[in-house]
N, C-alpha and C. Protein backbone atom coordinates (compact mmCIF):
# COMPACT_ATOMS: atom_id res chain seq x y z
N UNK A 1 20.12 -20.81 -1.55
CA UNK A 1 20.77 -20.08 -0.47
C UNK A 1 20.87 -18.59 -0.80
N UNK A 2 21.31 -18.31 -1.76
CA UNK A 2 21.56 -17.19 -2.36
C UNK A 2 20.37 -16.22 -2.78
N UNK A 3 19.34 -16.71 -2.98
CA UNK A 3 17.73 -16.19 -2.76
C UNK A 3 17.20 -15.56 -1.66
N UNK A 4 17.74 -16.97 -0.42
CA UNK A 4 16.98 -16.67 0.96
C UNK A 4 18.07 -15.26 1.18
N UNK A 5 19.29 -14.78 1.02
CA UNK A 5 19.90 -14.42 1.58
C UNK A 5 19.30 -12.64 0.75
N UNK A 6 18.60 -12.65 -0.20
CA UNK A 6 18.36 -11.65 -1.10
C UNK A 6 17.46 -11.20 -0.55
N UNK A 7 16.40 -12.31 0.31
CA UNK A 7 15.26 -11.90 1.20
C UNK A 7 15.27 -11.57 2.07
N UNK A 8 15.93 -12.17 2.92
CA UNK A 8 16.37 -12.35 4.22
C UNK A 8 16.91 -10.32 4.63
N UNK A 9 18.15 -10.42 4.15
CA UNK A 9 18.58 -9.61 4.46
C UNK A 9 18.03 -8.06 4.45
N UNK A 10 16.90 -7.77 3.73
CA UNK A 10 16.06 -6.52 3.63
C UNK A 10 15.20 -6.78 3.94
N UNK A 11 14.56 -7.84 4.74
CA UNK A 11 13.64 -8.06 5.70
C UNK A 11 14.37 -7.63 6.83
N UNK A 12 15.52 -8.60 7.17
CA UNK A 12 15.68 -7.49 9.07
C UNK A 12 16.11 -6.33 8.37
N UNK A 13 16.55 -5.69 7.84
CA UNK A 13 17.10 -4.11 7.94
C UNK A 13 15.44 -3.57 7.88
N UNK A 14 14.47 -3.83 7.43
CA UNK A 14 13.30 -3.55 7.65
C UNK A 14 12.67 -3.47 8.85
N UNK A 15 13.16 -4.90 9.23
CA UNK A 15 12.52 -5.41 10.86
C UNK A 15 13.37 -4.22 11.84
N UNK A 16 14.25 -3.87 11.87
CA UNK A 16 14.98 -3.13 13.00
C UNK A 16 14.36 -1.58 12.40
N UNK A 17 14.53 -1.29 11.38
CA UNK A 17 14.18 0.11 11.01
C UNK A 17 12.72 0.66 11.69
N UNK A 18 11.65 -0.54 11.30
CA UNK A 18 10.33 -0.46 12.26
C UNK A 18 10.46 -0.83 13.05
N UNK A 19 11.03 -1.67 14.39
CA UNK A 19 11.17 -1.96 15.46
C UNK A 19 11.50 -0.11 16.20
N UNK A 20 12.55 -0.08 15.36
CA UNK A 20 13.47 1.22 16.30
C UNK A 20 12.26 3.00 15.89
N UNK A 21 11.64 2.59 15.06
CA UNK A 21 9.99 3.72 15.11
C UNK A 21 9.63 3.31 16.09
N UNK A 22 9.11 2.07 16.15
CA UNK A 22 7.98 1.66 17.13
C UNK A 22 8.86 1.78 19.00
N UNK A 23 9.81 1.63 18.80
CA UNK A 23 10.31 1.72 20.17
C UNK A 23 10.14 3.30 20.56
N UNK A 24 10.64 4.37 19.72
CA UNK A 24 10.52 4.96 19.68
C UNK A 24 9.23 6.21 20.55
N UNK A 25 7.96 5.47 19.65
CA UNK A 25 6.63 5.99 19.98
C UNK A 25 6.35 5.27 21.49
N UNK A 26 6.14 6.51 22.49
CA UNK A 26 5.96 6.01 24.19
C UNK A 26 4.66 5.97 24.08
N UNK A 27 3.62 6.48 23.20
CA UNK A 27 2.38 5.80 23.38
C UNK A 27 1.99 4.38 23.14
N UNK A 28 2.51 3.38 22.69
CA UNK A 28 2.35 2.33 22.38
C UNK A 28 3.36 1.31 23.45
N UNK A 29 2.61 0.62 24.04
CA UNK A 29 3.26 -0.58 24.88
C UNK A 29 4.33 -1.97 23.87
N UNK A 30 4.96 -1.57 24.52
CA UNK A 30 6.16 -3.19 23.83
C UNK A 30 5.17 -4.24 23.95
N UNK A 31 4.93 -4.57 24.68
CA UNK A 31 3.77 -5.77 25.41
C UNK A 31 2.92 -5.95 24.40
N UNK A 32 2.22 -4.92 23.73
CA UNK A 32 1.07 -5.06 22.66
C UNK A 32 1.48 -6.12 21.51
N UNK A 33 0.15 -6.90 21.38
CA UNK A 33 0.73 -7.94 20.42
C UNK A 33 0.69 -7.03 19.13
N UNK A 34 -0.31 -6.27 18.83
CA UNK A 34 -0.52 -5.23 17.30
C UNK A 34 0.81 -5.18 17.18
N UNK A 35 1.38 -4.18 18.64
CA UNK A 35 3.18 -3.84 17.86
C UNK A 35 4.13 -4.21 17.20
N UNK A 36 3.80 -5.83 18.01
CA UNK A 36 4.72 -6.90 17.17
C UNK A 36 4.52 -7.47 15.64
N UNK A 37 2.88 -7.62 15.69
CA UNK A 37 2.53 -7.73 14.34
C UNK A 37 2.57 -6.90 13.41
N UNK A 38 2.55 -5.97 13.70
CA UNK A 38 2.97 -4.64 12.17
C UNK A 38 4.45 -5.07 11.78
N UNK A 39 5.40 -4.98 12.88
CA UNK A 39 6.75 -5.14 12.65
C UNK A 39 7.22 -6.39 12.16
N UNK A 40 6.09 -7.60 12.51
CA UNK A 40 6.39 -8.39 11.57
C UNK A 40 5.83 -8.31 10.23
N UNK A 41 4.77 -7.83 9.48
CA UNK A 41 4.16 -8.08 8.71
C UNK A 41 4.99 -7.22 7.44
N UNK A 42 5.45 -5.91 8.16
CA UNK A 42 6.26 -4.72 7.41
C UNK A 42 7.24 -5.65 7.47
N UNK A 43 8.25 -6.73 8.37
CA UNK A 43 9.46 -7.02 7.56
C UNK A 43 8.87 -8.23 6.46
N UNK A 44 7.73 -8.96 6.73
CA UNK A 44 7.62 -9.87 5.80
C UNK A 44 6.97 -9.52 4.51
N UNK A 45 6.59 -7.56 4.07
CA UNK A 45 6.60 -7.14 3.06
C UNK A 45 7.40 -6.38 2.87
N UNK A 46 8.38 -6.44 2.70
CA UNK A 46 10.12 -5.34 2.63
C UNK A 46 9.73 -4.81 1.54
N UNK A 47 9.49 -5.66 0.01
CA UNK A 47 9.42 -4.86 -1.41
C UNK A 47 7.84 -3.97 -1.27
N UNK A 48 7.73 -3.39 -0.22
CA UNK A 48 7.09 -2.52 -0.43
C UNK A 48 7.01 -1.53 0.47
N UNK A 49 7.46 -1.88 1.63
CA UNK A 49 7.36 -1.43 2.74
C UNK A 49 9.06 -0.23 2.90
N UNK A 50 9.72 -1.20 2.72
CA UNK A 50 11.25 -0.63 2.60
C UNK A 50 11.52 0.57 1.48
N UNK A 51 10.88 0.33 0.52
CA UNK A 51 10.78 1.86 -0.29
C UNK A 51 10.07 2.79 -0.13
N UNK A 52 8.68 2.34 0.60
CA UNK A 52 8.63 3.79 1.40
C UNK A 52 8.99 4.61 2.10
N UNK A 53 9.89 4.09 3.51
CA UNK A 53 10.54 3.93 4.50
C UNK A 53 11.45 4.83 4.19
N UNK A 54 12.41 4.83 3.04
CA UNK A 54 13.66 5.18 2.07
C UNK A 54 13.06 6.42 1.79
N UNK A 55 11.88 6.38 1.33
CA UNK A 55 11.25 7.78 0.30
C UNK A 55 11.02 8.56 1.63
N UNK A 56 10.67 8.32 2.68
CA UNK A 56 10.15 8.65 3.77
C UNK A 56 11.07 9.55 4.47
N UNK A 57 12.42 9.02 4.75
CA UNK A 57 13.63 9.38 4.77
C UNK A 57 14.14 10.33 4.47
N UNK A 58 14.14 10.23 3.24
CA UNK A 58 14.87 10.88 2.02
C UNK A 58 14.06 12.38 2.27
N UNK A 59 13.15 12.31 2.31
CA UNK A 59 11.90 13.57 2.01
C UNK A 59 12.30 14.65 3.71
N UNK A 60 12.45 13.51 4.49
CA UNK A 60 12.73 14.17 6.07
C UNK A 60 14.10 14.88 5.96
N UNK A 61 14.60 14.12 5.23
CA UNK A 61 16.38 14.52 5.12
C UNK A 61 16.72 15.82 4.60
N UNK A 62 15.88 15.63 3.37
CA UNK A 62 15.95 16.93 1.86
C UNK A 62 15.32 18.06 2.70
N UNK A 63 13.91 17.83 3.21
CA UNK A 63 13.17 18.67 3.61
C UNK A 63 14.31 19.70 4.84
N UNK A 64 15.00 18.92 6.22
CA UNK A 64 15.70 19.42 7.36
C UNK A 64 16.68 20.13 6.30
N UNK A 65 17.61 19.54 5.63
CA UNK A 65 18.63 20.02 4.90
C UNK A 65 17.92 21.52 4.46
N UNK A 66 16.62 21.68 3.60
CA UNK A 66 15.91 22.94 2.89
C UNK A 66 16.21 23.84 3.69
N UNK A 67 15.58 23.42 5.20
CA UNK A 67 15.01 24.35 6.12
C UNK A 67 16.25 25.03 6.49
N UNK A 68 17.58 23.96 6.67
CA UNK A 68 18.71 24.92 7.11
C UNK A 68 18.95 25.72 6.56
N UNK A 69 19.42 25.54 4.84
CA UNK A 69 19.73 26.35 3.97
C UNK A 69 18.72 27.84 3.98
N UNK A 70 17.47 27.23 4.00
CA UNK A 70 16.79 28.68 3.89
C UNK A 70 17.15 29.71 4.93
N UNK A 71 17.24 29.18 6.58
CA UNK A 71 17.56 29.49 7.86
C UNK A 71 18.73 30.60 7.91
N UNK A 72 19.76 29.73 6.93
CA UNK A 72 21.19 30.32 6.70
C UNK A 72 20.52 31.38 5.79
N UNK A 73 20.30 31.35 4.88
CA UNK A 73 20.37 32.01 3.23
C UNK A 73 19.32 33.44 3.87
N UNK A 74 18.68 33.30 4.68
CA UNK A 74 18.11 34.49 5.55
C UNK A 74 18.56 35.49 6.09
N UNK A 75 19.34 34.53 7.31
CA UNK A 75 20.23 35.04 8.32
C UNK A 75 20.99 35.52 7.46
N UNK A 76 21.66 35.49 6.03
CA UNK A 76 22.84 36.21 5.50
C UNK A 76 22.08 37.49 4.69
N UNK A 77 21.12 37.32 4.57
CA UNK A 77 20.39 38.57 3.85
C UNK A 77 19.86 39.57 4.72
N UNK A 78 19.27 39.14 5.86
CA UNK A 78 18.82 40.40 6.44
C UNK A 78 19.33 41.31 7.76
């Protein structure tokens, strides 16, 4: 029980994380079976998929955060 639940559980936080990209992108139809199959295949590889996702994140996060600081650290210099 305690296994499935080790799996389980970072598979959907996977499954919704790519669901809510893919909803996201208006070029791609809900309807498409591909859509569904990536989103399943990415939650049924989480240990690999989910740390990119994270790194992916992280890099978007650090990077917006940079841009402000530089934005600010500008605006106060010139």
């Amino acid at each position: 029980m305690t296994y499935t639940l080790l799996y389980a559980v970072p598979g959907i936080l996977v499954f919704f994380i790519a669901l809510s990209s893919l909803l996201k992108d208006e070029k791609t139809p809900n309807s498409d079976l591909e859509f569904w199959g990536v989103t399943l295949v990415a939650s049924l590889l989480w240990p690999i998929t989910l740390p990119s996702m994270l790194r992916k994140k992280f890099i978007d996060w650090s990077g917006s955060r940079d841009s402000k600081s530089r934005l600010l650290n500008h605006s106060l210099w010139s």
